[in-house]
N, C-alpha and C. Protein backbone atom coordinates (compact mmCIF):
# COMPACT_ATOMS: atom_id res chain seq x y z
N UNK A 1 107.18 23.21 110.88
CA UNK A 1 107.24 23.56 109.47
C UNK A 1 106.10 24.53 109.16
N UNK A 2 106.12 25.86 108.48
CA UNK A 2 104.99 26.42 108.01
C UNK A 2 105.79 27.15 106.66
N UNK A 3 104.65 27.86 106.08
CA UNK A 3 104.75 27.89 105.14
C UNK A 3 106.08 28.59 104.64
N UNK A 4 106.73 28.25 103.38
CA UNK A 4 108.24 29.09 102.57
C UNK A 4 109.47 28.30 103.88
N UNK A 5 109.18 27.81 104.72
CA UNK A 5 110.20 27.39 105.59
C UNK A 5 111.62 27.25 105.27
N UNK A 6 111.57 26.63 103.91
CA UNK A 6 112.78 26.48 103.33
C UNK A 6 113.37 27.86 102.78
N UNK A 7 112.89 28.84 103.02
CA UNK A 7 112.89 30.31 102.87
C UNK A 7 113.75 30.43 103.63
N UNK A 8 112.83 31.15 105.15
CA UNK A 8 112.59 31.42 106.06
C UNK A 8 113.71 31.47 106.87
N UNK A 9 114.14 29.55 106.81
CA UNK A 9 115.39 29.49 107.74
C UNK A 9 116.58 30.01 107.69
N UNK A 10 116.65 30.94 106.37
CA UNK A 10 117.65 31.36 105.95
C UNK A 10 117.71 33.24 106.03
N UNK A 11 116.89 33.52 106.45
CA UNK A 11 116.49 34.71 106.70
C UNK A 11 116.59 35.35 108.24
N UNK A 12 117.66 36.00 108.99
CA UNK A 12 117.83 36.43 110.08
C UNK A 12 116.73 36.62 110.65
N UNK A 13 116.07 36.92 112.04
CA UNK A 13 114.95 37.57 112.72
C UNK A 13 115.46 39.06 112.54
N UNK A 14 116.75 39.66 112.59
CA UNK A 14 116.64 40.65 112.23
C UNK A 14 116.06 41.89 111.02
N UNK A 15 117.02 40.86 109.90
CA UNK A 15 116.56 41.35 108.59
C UNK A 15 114.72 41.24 108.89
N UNK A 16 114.00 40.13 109.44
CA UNK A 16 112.45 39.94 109.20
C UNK A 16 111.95 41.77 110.30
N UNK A 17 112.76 41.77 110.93
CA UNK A 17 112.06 43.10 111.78
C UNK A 17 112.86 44.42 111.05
N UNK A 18 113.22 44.32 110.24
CA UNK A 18 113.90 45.63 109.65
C UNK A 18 112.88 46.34 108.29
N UNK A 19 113.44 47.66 108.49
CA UNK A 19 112.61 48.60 107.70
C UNK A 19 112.12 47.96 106.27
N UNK A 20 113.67 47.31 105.42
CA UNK A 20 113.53 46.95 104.22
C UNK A 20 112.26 45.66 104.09
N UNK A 21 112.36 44.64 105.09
CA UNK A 21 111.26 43.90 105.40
C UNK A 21 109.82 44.36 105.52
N UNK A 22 110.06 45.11 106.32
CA UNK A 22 108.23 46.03 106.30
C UNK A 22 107.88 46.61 104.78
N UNK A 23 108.49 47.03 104.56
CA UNK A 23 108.67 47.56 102.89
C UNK A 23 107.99 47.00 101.82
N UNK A 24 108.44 45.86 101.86
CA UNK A 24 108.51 44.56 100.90
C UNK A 24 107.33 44.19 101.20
N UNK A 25 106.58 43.93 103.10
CA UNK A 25 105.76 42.94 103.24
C UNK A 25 104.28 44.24 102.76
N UNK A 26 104.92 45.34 103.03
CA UNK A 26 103.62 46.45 102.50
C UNK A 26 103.64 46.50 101.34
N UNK A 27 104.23 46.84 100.37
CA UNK A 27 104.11 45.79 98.97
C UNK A 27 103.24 44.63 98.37
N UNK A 28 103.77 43.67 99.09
CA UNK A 28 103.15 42.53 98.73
C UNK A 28 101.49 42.78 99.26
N UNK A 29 101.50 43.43 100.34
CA UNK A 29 99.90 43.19 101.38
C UNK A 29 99.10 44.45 100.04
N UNK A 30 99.23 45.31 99.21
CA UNK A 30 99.06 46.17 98.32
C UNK A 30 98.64 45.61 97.17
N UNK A 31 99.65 45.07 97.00
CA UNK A 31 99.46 44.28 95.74
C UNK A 31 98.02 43.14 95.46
N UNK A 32 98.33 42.72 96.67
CA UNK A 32 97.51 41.63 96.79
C UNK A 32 95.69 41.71 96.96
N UNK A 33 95.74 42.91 97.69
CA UNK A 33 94.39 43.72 98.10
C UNK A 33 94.02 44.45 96.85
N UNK A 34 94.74 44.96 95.61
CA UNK A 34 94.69 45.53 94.46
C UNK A 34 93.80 44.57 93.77
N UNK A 35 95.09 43.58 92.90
CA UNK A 35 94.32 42.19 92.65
C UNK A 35 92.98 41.70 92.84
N UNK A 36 92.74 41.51 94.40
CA UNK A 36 91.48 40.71 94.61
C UNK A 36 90.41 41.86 93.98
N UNK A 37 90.56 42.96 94.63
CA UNK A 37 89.63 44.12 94.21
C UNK A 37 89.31 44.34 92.62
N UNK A 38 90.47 44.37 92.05
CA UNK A 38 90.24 44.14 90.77
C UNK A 38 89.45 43.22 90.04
N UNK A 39 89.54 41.91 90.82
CA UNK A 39 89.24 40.63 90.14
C UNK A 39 87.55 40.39 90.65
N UNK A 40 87.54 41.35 91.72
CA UNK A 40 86.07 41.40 92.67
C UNK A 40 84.72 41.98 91.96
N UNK A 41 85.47 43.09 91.11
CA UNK A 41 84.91 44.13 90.84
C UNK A 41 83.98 43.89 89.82
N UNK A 42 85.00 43.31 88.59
CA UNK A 42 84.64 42.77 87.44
C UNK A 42 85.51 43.74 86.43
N UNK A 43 86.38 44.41 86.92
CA UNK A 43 87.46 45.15 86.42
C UNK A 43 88.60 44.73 85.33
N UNK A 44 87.92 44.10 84.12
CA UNK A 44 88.68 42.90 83.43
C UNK A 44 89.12 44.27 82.34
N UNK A 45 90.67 44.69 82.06
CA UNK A 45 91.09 45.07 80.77
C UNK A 45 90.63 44.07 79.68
N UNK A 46 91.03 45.22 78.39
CA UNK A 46 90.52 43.92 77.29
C UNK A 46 91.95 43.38 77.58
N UNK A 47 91.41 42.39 77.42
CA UNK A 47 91.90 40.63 77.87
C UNK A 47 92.66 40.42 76.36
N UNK A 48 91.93 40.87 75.10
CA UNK A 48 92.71 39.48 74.13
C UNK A 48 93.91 40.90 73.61
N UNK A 49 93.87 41.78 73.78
CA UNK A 49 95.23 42.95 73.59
C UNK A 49 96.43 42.38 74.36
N UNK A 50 97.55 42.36 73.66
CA UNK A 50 98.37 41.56 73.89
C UNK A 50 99.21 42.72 75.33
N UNK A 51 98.97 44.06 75.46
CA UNK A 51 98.96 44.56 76.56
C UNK A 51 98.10 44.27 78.01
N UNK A 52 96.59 43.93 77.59
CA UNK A 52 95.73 43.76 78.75
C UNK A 52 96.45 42.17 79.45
N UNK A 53 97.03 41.20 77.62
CA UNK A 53 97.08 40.03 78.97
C UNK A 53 98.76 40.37 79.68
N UNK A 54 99.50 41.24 79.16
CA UNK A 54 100.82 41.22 79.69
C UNK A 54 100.35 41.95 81.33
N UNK A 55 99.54 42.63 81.27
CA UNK A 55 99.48 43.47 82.43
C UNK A 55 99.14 42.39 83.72
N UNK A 56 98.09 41.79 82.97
CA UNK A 56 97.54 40.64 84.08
C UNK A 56 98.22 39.88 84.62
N UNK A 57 99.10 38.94 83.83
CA UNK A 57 100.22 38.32 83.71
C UNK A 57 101.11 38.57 84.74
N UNK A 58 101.64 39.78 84.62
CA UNK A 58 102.46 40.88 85.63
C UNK A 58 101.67 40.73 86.87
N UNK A 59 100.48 41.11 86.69
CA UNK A 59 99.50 41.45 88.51
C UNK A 59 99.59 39.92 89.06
N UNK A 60 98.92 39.02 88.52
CA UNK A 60 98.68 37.34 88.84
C UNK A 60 100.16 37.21 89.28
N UNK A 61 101.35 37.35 88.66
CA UNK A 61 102.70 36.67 89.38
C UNK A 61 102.86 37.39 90.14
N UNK A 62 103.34 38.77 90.45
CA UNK A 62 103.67 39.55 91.39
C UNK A 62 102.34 39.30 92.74
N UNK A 63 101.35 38.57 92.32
CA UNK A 63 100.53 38.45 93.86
C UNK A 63 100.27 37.21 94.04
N UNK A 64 101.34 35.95 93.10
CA UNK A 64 101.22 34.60 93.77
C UNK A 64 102.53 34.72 95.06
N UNK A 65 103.93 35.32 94.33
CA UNK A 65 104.91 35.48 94.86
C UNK A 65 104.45 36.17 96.11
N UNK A 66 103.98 36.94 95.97
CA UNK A 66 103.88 37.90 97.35
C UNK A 66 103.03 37.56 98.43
N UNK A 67 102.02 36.13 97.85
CA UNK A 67 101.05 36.17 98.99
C UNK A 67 102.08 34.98 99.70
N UNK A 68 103.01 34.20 99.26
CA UNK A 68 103.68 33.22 99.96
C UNK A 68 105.05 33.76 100.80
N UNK A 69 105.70 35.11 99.98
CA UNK A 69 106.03 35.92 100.86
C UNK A 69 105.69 36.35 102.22
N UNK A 70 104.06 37.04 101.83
CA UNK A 70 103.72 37.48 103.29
C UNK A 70 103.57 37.01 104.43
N UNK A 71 102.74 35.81 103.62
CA UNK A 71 102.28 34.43 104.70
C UNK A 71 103.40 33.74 105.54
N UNK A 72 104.46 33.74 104.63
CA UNK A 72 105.62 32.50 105.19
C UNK A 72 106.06 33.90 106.73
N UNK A 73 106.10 35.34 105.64
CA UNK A 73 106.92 35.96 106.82
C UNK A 73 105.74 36.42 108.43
N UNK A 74 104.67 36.34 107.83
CA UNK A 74 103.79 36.76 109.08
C UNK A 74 104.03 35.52 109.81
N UNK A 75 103.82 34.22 109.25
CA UNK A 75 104.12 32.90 110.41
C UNK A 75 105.37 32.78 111.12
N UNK A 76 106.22 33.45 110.28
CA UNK A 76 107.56 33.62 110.97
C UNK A 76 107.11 34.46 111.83
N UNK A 77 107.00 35.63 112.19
CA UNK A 77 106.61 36.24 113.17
C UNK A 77 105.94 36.09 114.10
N UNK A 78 104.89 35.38 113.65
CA UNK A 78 103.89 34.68 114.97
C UNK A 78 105.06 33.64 115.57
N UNK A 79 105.61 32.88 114.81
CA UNK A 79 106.36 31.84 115.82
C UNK A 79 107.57 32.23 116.72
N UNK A 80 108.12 33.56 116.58
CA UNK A 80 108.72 34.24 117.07
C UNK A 80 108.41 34.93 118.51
N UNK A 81 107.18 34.67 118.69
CA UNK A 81 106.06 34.90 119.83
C UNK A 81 105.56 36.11 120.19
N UNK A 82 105.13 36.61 118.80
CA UNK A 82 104.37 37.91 118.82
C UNK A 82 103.14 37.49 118.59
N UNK A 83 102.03 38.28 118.76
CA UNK A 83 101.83 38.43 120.43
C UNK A 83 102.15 38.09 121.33
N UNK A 84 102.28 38.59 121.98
CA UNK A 84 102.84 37.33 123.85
C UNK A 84 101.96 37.10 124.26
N UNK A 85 100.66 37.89 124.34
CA UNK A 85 99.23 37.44 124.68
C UNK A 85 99.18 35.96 124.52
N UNK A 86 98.77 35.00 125.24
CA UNK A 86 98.28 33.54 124.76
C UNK A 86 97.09 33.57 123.87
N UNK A 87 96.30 34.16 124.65
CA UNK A 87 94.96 34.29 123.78
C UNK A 87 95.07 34.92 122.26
N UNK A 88 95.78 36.50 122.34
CA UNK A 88 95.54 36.65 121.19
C UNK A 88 96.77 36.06 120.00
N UNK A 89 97.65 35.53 120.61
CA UNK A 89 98.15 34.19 119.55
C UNK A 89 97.30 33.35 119.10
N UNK A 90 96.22 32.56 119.73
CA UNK A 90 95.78 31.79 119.62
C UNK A 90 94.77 32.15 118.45
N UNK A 91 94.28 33.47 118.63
CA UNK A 91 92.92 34.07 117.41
C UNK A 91 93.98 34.69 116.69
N UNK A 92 94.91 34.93 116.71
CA UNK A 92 95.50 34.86 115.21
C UNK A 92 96.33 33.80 114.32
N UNK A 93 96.22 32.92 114.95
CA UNK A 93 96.53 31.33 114.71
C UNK A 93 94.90 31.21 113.52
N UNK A 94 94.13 31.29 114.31
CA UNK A 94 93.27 31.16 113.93
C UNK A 94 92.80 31.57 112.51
N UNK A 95 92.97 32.89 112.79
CA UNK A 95 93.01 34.54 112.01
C UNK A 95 93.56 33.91 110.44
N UNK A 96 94.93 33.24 111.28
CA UNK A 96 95.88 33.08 110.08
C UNK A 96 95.46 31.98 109.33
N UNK A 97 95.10 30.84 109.60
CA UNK A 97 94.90 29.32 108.85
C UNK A 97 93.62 29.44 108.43
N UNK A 98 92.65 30.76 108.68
CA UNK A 98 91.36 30.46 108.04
C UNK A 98 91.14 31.60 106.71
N UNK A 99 92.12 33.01 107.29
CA UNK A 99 91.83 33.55 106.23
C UNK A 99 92.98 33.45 105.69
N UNK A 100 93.88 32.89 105.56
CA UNK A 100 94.96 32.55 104.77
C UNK A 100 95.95 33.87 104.65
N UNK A 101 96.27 34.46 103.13
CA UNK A 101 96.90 35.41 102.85
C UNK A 101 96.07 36.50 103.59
N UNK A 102 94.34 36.70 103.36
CA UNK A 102 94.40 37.63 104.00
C UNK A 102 94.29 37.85 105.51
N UNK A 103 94.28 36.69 106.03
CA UNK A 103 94.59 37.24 107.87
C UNK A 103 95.96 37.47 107.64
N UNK A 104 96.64 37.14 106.61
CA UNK A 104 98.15 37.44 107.11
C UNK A 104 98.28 39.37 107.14
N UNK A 105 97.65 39.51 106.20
CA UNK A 105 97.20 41.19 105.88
C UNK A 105 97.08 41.77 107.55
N UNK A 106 96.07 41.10 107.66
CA UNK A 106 95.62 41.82 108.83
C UNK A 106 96.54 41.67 109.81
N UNK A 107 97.34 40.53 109.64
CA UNK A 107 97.95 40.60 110.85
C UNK A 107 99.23 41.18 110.45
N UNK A 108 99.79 41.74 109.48
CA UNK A 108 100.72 42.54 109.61
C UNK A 108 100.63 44.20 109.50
N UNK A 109 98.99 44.63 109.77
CA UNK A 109 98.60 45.64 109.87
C UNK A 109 98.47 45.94 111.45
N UNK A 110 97.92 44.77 111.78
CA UNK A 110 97.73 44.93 113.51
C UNK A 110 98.32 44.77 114.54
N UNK A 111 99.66 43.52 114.14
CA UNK A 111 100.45 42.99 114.87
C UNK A 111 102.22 43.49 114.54
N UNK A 112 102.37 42.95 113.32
CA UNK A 112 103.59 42.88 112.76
C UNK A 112 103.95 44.52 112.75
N UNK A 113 103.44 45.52 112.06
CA UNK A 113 104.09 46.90 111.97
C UNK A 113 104.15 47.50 113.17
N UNK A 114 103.08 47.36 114.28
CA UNK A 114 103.60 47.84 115.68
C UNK A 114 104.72 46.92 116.73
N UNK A 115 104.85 46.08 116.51
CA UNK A 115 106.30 45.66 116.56
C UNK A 115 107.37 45.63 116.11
N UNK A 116 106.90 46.34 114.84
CA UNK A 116 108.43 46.61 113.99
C UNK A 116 108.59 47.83 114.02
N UNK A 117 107.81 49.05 114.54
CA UNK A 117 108.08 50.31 114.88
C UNK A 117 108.72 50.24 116.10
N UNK A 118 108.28 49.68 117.27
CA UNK A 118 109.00 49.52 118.34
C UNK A 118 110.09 49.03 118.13
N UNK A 119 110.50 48.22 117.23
CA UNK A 119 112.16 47.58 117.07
C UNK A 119 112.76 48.59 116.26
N UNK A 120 112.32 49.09 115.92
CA UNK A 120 112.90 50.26 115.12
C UNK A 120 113.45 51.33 115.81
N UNK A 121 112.69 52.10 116.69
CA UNK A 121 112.79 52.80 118.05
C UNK A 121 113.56 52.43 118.79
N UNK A 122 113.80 51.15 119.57
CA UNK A 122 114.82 50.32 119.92
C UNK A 122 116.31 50.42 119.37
N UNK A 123 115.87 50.36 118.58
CA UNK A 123 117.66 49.90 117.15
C UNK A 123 118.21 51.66 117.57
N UNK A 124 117.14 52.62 117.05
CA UNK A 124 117.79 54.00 117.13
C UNK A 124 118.50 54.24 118.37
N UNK A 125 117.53 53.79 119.35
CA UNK A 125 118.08 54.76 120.87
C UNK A 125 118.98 53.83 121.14
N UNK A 126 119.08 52.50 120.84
CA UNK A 126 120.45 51.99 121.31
C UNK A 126 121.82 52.80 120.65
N UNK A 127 121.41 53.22 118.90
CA UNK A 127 122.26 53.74 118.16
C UNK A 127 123.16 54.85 118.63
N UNK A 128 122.24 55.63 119.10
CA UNK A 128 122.43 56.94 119.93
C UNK A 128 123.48 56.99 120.94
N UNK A 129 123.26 55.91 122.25
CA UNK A 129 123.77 55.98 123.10
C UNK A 129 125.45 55.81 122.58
C-alpha cells in the first residue's frame, strides 16, 4: 500500500509513463516549489482583499492535490522498479519517506523524466517500424 493507492490501481503503467503524465507531474512539482517559495519568503498578498484570499485559496488547493498526486505517482514508479540499481532504490526510498513531496520532486527530476524520455523514444521507434 503507498500513498493515493486507491488511485493508482486504476491507472495503467502506461498512461503513468506517457507524455500527458509527465505534464501533469511537472505541473504539480511547479506548483508546489512556487507555493513553498512563496510561503518561505514572506510573500503574503494582502490577505483580507477578498482577491488576495481567493488567490491563496486557489495556490493552497491546487498544491494539496498535487503534492498527493506526485507522491502517489513517483511511488508508483519506484515500485515499478525504477531504478534497477538496488542501492540507488534504496536512497531514494529513503529520499522519498524523509523528504516527502519534496524528494518526490527530486525524484521525478532525476529519475522519473529520464525514464520517461526513454519510453518515449521507445514508443516512437517502435511506431516507425
Amino acid at each position: 500500500m503507498f500513498p493515493g493507492s486507491f488511485i493508482w490501481r486504476r491507472i495503467s503503467d502506461e498512461w503513468l509513463m506517457s507524455k500527458t503524465a509527465s505534464v501533469l507531474f511537472a505541473i504539480c512539482s511547479s506548483v508546489i516549489a512556487l507555493v513553498t517559495a512563496a510561503l518561505l519568503s514572506g510573500f503574503f498578498l494582502a490577505e483580507d482583499s477578498p482577491a488576495g484570499k481567493l488567490l491563496w485559496a486557489i495556490a493552497g488547493s491546487s498544491c494539496g492535490i498535487g503534492i498527493f498526486f506526485l507522491w502517489g505517482g513517483m511511488w508508483r514508479h519506484w515500485m515499478k522498479g525504477k531504478p534497477q540499481n538496488r542501492v540507488a532504490r534504496r536512497i531514494w526510498f529513503v529520499i522519498m519517506i524523509v523528504g516527502v513531496w519534496y524528494g518526490a520532486i527530486f525524484y521525478y527530476i532525476f529519475v522519473y523524466l529520464p525514464s520517461a524520455r526513454t519510453s518515449d523514444r521507445k514508443r516512437l521507434g517502435a511506431a516507425e517500424i
